[in-house]
PDB file of N, CA and C in Angstrom:
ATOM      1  N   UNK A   1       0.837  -1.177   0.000  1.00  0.00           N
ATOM      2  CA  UNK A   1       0.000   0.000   0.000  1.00  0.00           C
ATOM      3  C   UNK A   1       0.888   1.250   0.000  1.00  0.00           C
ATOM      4  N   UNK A   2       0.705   2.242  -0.699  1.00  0.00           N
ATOM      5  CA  UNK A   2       1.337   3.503  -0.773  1.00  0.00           C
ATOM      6  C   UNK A   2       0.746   4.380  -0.123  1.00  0.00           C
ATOM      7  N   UNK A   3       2.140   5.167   0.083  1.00  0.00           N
ATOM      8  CA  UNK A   3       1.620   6.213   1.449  1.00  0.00           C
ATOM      9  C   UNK A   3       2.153   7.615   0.139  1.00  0.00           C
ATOM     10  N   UNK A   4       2.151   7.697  -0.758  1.00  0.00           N
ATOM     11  CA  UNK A   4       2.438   8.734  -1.333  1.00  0.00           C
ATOM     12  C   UNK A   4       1.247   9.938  -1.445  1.00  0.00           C
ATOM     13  N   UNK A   5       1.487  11.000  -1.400  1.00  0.00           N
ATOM     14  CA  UNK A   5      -0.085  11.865  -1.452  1.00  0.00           C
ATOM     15  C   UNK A   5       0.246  12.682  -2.222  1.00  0.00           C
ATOM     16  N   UNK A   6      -0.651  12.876  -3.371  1.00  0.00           N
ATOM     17  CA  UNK A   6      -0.896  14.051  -4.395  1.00  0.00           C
ATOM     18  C   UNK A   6      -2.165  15.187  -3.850  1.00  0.00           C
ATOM     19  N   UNK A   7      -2.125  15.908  -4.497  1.00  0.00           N
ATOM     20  CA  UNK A   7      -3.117  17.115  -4.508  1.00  0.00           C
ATOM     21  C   UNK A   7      -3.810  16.976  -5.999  1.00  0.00           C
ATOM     22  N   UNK A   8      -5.092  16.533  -5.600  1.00  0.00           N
ATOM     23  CA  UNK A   8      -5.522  17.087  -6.908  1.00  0.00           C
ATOM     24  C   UNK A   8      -6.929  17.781  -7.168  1.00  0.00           C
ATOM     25  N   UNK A   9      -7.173  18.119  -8.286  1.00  0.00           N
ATOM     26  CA  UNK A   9      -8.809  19.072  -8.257  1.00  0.00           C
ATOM     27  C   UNK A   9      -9.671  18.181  -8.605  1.00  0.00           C
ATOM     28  N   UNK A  10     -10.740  18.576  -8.040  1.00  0.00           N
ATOM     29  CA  UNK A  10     -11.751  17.305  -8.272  1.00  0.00           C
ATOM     30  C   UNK A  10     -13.003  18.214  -8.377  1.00  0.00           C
ATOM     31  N   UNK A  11     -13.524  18.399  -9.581  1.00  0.00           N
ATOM     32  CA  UNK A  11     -14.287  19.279 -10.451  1.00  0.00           C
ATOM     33  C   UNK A  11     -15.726  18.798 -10.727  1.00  0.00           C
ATOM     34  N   UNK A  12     -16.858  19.334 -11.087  1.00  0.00           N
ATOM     35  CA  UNK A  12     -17.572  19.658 -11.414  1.00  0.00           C
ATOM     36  C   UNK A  12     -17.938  20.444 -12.544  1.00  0.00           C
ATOM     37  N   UNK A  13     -17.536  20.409 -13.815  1.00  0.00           N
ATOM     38  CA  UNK A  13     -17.768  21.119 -14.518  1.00  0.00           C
ATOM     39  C   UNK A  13     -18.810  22.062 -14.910  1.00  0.00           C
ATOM     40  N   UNK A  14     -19.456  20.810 -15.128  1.00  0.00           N
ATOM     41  CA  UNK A  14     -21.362  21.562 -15.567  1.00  0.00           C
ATOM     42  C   UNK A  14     -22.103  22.603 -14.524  1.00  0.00           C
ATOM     43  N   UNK A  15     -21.469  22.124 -13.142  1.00  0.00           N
ATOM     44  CA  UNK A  15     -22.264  22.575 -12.412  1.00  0.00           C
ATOM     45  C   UNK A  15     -21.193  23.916 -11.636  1.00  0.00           C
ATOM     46  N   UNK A  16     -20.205  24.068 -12.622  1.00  0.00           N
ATOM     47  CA  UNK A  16     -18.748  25.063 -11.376  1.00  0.00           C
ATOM     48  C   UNK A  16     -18.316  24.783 -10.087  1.00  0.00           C
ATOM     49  N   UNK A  17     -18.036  23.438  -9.737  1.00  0.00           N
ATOM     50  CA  UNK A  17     -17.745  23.437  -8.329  1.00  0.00           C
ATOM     51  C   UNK A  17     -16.376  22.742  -9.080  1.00  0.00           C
ATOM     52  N   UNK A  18     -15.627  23.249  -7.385  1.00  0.00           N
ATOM     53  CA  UNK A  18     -14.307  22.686  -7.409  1.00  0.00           C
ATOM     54  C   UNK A  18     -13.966  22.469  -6.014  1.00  0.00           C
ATOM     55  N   UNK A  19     -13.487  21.218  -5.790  1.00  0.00           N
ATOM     56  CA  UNK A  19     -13.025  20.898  -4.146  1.00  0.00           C
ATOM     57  C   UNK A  19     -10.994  20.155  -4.458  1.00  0.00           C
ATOM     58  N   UNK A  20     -10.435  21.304  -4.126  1.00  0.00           N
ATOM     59  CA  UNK A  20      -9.012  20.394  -4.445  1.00  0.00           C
ATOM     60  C   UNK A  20      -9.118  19.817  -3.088  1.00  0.00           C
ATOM     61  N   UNK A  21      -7.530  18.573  -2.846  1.00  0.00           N
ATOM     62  CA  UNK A  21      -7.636  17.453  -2.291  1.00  0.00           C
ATOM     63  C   UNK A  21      -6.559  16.379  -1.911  1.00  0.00           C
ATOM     64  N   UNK A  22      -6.061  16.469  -1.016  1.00  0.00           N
ATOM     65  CA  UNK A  22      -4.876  15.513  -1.192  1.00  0.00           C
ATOM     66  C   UNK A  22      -5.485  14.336  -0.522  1.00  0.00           C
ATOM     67  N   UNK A  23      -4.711  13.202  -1.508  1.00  0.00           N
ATOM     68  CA  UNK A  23      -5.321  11.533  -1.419  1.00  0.00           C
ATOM     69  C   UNK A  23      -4.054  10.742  -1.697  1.00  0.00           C
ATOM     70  N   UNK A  24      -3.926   9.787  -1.268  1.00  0.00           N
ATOM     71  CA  UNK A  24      -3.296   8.471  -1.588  1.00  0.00           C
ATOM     72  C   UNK A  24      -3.452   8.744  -2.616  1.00  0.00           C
ATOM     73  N   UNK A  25      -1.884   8.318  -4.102  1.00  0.00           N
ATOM     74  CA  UNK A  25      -2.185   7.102  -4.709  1.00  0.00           C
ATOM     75  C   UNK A  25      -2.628   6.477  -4.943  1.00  0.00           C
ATOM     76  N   UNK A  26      -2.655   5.305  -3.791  1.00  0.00           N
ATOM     77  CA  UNK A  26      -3.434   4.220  -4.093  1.00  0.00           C
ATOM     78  C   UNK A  26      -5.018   4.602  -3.929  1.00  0.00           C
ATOM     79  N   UNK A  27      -5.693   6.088  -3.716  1.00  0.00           N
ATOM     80  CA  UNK A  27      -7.233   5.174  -4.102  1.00  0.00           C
ATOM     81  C   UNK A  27      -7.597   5.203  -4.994  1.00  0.00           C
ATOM     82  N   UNK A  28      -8.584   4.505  -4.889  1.00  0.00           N
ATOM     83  CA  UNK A  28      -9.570   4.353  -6.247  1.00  0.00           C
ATOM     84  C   UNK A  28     -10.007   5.838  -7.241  1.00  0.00           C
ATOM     85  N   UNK A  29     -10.258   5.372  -8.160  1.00  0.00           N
ATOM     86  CA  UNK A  29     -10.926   6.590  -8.938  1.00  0.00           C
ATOM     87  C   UNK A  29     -12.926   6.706  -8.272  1.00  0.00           C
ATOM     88  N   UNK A  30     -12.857   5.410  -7.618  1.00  0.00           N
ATOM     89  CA  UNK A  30     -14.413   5.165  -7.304  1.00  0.00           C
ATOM     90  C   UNK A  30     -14.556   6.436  -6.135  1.00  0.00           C
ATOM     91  N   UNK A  31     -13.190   6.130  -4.997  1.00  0.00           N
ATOM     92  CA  UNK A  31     -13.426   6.725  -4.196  1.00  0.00           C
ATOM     93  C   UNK A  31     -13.273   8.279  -4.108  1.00  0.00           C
ATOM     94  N   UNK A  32     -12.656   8.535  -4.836  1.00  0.00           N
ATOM     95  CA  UNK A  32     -11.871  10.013  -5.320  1.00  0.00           C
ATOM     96  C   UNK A  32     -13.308  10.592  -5.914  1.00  0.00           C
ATOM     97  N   UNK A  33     -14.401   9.808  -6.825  1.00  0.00           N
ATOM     98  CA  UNK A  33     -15.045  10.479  -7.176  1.00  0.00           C
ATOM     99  C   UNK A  33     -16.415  10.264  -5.940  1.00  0.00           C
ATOM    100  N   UNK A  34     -16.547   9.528  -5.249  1.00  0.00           N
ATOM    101  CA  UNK A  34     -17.152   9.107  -4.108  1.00  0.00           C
ATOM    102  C   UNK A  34     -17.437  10.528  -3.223  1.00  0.00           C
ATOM    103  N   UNK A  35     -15.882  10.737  -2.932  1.00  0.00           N
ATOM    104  CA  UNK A  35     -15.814  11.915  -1.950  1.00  0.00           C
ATOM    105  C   UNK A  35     -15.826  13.086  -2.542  1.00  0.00           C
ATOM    106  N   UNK A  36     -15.694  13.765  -3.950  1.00  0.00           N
ATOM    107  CA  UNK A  36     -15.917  14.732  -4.835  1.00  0.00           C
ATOM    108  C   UNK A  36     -17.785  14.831  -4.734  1.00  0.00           C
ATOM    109  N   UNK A  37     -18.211  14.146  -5.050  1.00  0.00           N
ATOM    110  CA  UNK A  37     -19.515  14.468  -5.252  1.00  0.00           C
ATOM    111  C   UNK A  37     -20.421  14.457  -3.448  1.00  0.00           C
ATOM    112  N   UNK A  38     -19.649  14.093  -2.715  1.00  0.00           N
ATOM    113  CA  UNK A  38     -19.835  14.420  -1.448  1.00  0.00           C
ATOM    114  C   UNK A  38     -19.857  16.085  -0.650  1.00  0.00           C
ATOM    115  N   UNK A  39     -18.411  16.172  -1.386  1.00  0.00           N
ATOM    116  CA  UNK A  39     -18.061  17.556  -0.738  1.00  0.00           C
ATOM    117  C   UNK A  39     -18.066  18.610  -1.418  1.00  0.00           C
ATOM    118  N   UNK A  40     -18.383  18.675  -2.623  1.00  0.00           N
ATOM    119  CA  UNK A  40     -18.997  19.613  -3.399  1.00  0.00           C
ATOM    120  C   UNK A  40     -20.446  19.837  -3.573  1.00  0.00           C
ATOM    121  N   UNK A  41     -21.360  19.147  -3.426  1.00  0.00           N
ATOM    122  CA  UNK A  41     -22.528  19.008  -3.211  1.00  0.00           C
ATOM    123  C   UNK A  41     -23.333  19.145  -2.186  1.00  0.00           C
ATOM    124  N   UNK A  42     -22.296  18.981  -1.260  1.00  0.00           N
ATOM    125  CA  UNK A  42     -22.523  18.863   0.309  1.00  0.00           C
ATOM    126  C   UNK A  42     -23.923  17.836   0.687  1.00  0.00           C
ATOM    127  N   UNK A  43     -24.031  16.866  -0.026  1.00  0.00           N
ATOM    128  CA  UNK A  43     -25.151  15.982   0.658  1.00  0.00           C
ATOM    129  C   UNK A  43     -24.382  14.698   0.369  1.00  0.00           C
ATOM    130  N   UNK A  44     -25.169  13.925   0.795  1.00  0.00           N
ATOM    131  CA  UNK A  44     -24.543  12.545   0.792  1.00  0.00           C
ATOM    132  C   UNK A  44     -25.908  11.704  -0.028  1.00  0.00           C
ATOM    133  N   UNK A  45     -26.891  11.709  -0.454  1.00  0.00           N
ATOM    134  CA  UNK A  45     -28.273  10.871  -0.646  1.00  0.00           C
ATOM    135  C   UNK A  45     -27.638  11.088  -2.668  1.00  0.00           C
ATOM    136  N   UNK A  46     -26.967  11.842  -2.992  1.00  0.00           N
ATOM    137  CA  UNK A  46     -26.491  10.882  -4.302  1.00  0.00           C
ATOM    138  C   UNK A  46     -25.768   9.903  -4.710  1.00  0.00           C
ATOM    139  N   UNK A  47     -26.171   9.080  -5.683  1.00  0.00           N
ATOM    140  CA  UNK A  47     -25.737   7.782  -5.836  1.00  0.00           C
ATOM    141  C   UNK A  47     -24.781   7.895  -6.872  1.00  0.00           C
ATOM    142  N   UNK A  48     -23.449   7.297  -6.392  1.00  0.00           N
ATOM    143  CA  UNK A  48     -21.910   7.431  -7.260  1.00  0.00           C
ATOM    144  C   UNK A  48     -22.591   6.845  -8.598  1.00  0.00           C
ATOM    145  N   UNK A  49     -23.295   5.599  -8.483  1.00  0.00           N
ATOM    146  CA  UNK A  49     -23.211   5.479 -10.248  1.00  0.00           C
ATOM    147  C   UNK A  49     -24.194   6.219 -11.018  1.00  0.00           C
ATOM    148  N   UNK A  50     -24.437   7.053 -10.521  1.00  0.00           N
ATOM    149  CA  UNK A  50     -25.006   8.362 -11.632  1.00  0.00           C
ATOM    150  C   UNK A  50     -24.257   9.257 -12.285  1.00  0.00           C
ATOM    151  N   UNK A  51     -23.068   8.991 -11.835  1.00  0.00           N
ATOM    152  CA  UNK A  51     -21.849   9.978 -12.364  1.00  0.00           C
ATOM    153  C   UNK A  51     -20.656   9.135 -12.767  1.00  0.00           C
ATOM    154  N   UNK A  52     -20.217   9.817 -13.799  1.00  0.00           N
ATOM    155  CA  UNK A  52     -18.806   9.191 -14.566  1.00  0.00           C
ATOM    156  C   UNK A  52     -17.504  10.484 -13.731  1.00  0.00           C
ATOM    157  N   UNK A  53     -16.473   9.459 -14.289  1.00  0.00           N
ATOM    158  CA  UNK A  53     -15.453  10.093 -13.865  1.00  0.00           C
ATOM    159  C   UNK A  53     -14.484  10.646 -15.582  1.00  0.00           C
ATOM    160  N   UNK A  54     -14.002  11.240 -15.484  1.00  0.00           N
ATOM    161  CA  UNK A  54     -13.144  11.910 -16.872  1.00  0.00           C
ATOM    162  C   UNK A  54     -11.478  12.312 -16.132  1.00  0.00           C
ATOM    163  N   UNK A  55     -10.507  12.168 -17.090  1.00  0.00           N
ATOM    164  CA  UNK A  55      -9.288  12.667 -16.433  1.00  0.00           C
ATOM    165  C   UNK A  55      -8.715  12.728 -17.742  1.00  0.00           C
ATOM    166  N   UNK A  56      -8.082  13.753 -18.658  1.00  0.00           N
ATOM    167  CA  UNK A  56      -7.916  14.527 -19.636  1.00  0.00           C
ATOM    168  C   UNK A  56      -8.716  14.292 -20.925  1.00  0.00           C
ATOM    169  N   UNK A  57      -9.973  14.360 -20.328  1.00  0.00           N
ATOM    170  CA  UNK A  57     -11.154  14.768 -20.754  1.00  0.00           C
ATOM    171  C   UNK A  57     -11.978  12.943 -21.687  1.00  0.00           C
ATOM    172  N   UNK A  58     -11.373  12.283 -20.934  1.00  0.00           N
ATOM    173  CA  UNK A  58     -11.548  10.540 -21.727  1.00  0.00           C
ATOM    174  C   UNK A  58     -12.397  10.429 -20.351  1.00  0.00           C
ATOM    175  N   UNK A  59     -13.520   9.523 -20.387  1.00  0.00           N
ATOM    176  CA  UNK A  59     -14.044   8.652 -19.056  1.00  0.00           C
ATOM    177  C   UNK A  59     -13.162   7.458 -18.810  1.00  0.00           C
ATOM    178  N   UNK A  60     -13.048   7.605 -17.415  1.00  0.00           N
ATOM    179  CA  UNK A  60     -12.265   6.519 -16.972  1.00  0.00           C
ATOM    180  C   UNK A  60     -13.324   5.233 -16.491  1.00  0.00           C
ATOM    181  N   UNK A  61     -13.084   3.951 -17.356  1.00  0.00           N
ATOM    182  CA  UNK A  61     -14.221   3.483 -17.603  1.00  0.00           C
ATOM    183  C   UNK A  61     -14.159   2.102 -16.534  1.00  0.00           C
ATOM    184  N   UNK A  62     -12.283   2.344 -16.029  1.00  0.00           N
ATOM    185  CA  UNK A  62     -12.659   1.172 -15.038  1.00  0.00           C
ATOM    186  C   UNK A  62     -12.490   1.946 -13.390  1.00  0.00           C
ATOM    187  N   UNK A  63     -13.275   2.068 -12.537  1.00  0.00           N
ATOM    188  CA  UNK A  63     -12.782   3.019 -11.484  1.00  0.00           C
ATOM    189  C   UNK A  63     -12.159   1.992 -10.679  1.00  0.00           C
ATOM    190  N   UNK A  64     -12.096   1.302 -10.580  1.00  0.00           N
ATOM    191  CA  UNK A  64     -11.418   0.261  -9.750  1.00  0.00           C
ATOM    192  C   UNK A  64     -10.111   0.896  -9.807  1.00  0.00           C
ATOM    193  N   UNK A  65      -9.643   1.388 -11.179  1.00  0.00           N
ATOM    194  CA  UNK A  65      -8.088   1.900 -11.278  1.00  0.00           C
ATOM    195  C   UNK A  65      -7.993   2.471  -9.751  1.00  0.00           C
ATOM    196  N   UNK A  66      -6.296   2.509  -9.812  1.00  0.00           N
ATOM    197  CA  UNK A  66      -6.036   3.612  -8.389  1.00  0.00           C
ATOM    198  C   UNK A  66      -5.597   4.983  -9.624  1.00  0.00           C
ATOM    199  N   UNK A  67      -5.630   6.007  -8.837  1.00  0.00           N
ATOM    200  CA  UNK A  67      -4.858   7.507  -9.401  1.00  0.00           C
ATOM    201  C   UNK A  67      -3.977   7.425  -9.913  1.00  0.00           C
ATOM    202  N   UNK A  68      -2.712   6.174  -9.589  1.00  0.00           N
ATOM    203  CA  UNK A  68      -1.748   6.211  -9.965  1.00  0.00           C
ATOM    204  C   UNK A  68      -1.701   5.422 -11.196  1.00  0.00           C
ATOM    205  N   UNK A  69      -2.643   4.151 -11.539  1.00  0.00           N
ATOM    206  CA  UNK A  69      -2.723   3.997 -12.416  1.00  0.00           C
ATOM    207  C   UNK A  69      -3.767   4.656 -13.331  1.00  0.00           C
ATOM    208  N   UNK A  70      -4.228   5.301 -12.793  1.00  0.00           N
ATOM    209  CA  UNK A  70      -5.179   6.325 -13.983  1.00  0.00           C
ATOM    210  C   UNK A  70      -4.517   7.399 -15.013  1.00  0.00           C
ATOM    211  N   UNK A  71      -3.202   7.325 -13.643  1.00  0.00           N
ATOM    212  CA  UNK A  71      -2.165   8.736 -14.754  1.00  0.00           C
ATOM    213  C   UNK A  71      -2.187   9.383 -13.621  1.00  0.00           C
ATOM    214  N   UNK A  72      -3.083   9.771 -12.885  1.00  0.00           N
ATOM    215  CA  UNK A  72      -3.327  11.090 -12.372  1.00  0.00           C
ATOM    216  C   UNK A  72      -1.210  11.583 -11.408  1.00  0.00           C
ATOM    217  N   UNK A  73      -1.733  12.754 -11.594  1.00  0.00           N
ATOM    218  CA  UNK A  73      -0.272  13.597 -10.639  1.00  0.00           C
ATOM    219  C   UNK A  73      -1.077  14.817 -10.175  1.00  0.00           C
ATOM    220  N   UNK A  74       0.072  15.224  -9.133  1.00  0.00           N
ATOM    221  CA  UNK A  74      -0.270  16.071  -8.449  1.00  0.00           C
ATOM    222  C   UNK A  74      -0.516  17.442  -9.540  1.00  0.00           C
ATOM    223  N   UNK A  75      -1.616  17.751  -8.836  1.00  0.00           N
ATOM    224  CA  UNK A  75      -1.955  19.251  -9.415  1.00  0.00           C
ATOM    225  C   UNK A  75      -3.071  18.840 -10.577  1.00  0.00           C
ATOM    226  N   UNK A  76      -3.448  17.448 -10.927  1.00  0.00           N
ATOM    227  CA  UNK A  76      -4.434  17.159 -12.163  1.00  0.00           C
ATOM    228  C   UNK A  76      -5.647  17.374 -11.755  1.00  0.00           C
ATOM    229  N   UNK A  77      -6.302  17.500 -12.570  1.00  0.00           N
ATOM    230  CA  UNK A  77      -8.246  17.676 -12.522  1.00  0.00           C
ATOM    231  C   UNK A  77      -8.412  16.011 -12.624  1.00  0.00           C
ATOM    232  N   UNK A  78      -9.516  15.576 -12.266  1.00  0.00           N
ATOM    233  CA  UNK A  78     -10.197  15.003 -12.236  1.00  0.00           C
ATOM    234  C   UNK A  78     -11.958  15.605 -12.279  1.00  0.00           C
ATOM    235  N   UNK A  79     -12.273  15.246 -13.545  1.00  0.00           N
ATOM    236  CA  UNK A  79     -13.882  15.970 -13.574  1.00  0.00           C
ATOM    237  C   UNK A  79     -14.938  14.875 -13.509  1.00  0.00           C
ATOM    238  N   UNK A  80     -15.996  15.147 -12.722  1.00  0.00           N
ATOM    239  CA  UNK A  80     -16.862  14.335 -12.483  1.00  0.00           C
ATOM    240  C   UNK A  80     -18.470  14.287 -12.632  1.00  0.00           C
ATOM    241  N   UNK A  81     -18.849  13.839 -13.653  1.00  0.00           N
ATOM    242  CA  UNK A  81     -20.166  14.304 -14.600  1.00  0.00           C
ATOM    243  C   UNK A  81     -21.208  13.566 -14.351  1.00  0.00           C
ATOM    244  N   UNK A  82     -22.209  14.012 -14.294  1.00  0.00           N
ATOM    245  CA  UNK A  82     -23.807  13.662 -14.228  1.00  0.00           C
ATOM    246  C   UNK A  82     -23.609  12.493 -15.238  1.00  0.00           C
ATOM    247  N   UNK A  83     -24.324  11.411 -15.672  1.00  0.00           N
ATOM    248  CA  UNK A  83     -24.990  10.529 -16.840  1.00  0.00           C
ATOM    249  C   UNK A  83     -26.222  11.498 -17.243  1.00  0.00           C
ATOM    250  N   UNK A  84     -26.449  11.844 -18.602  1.00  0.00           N
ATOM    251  CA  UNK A  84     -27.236  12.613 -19.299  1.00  0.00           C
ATOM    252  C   UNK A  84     -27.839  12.052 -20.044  1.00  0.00           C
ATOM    253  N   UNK A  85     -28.698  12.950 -20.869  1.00  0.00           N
ATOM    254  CA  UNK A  85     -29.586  12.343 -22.381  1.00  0.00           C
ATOM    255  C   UNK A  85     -28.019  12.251 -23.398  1.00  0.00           C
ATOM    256  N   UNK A  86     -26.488  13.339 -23.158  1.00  0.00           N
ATOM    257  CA  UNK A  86     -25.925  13.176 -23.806  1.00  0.00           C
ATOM    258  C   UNK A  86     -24.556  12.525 -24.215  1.00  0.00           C
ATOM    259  N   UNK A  87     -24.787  11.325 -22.904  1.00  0.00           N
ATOM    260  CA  UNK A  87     -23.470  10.662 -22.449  1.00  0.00           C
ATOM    261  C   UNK A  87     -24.522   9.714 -21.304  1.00  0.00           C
ATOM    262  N   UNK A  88     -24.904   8.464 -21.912  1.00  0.00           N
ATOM    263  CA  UNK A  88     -25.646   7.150 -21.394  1.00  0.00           C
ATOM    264  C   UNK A  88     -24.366   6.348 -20.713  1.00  0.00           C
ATOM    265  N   UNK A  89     -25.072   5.930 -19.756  1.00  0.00           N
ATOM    266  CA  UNK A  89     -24.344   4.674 -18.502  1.00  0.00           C
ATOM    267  C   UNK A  89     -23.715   3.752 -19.850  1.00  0.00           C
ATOM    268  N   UNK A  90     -22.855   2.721 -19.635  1.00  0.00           N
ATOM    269  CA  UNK A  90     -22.574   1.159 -20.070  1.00  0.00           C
ATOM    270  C   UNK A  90     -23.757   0.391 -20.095  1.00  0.00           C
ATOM    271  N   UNK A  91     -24.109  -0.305 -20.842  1.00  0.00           N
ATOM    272  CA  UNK A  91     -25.201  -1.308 -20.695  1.00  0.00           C
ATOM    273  C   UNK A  91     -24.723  -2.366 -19.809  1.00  0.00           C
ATOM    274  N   UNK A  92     -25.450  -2.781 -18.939  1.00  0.00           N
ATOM    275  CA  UNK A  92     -25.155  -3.755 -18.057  1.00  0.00           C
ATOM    276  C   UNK A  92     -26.033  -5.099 -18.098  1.00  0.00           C
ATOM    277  N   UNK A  93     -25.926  -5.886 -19.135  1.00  0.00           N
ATOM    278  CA  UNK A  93     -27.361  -7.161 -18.881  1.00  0.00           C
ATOM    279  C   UNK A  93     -26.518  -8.353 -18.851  1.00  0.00           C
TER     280      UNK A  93
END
C-alpha cells in the first residue's frame, strides 16, 4: 500500500464546483469520485453510479483503477459528470 499523497482538483464542470484534495495514490478513482460528489454538493443521498469520472477529458471506464494507475499527478483535474440524455451509462445485462 502507498503512502504517497498528491493534490488534486476534483471538479464539477457543468455545475462550477471545485473541491481540491490531497489523497493516496493508491485510491480508487471510485473513491476520489465518491468523496468529490460528497463535498462539493454537500449531501450525501447521491448515488456514485449516476456519475462518470473523466481525467484529460476521456471517461475513466474502469474506477477500480487507483490515481496512480489512472495517470493522475499532483496538481491534475479530475472531472466528475452527471450521466445525461448526452453521455448514457454502459449497458449492463
Amino acid at each position: 500500500m502507498s503512502n504517497k499523497q498528491i493534490t488534486i482538483r476534483l471538479i464539477m464542470p457543468d455545475r462550477w464546483l471545485e473541491h481540491v484534495v490531497e489523497l493516496a495514490t493508491d485510491t480508487t478513482v471510485a473513491e476520489a469520485k465518491a468523496l468529490g460528489i460528497t463535498e462539493m454538493l454537500q449531501r450525501t443521498s447521491d448515488n456514485p453510479a449516476d456519475f462518470y469520472a473523466e481525467f484529460a477529458e476521456r471517461e475513466i471506464t474502469d474506477e477500480t483503477k487507483t490515481l496512480d494507475e489512472a495517470g493522475l499527478q499532483s496538481r491534475d483535474m479530475l472531472s466528475i459528470r452527471a450521466y445525461d440524455l448526452g453521455h448514457y451509462r454502459r449497458f449492463e445485462g
